[in-house]
Protein backbone atom coordinates (compact mmCIF):
# COMPACT_ATOMS: atom_id res chain seq x y z
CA UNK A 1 13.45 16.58 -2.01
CA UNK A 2 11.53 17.99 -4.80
CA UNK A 3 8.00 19.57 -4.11
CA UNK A 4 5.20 17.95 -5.51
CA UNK A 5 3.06 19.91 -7.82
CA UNK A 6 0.01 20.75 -6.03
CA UNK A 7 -3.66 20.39 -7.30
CA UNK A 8 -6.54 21.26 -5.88
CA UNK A 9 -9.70 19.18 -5.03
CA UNK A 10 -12.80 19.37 -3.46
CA UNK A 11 -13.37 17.08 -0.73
CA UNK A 12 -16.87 15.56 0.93
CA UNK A 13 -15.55 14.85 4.72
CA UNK A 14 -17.39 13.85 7.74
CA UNK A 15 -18.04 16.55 9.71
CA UNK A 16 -16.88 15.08 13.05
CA UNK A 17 -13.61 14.05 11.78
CA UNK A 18 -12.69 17.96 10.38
CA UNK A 19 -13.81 18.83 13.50
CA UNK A 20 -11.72 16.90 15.17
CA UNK A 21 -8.73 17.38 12.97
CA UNK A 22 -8.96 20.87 13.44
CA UNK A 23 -8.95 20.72 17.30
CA UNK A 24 -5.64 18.78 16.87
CA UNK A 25 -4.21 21.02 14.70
CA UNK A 26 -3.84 18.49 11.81
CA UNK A 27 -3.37 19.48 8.25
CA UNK A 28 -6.59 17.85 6.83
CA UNK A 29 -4.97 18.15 3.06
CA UNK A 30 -1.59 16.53 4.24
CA UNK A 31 -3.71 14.07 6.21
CA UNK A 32 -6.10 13.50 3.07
CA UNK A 33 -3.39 13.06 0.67
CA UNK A 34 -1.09 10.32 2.94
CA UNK A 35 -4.62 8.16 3.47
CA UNK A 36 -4.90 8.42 -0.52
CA UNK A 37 -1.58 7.65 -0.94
CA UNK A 38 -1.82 4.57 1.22
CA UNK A 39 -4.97 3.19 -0.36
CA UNK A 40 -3.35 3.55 -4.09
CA UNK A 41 -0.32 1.87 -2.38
CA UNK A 42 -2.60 -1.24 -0.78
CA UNK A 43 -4.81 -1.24 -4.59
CA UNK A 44 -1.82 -1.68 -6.50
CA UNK A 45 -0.37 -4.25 -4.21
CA UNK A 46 -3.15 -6.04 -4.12
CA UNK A 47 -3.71 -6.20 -8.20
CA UNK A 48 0.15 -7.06 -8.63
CA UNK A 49 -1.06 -10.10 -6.35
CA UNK A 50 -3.88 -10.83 -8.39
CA UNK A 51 -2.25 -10.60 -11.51
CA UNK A 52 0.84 -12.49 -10.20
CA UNK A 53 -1.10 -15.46 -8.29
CA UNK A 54 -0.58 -18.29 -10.50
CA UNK A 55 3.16 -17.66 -11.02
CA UNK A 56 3.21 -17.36 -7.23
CA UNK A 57 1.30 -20.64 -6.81
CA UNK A 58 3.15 -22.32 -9.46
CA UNK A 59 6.80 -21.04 -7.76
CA UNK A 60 4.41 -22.66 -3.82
CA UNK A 61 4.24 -25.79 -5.75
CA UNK A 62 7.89 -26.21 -6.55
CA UNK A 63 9.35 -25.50 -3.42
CA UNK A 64 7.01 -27.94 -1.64
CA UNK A 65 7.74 -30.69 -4.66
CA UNK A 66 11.51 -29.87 -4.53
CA UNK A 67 12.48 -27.72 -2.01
CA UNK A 68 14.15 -23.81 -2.01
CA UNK A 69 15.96 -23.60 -4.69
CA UNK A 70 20.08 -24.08 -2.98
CA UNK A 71 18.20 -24.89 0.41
CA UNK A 72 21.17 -27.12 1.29
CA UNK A 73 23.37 -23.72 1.52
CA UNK A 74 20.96 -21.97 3.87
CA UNK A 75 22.80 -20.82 7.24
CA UNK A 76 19.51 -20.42 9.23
């Protein structure tokens, strides 16, 4: 695995949580940088379902009009 290249930032935390991250002996950056990584991961889903919704709809409305597509085939 390939090491990411690094770059700091400053961060505005609430107090309480560092405090309590430090008593657990979590690494606030790694910590900070999975909960960033997460929330690009749930935007970008979220936009792809935005920006896909009427091809999604319009795929809804043929399977309920016609079925899955080779349906008859299905083993479950």
């Amino acid at each position: 695995m390939t090491q990411a290249t690094r770059k700091a930032a400053n961060l505005s935390l609430d107090e309480g949580l560092v405090s309590d991250a430090r008593e657990l002996k979590i690494n606030i950056s790694r910590a900070a940088e999975e909960g960033i990584a997460r929330a690009i991961k749930a935007e970008r889903e979220r936009l792809w379902l935005l920006e896909n919704a009427e091809a999604i709809e319009q795929a809804n409305v043929y399977v309920e009009k016609h079925g899955l597509p080779f349906g008859k085939y299905r083993q479950f």
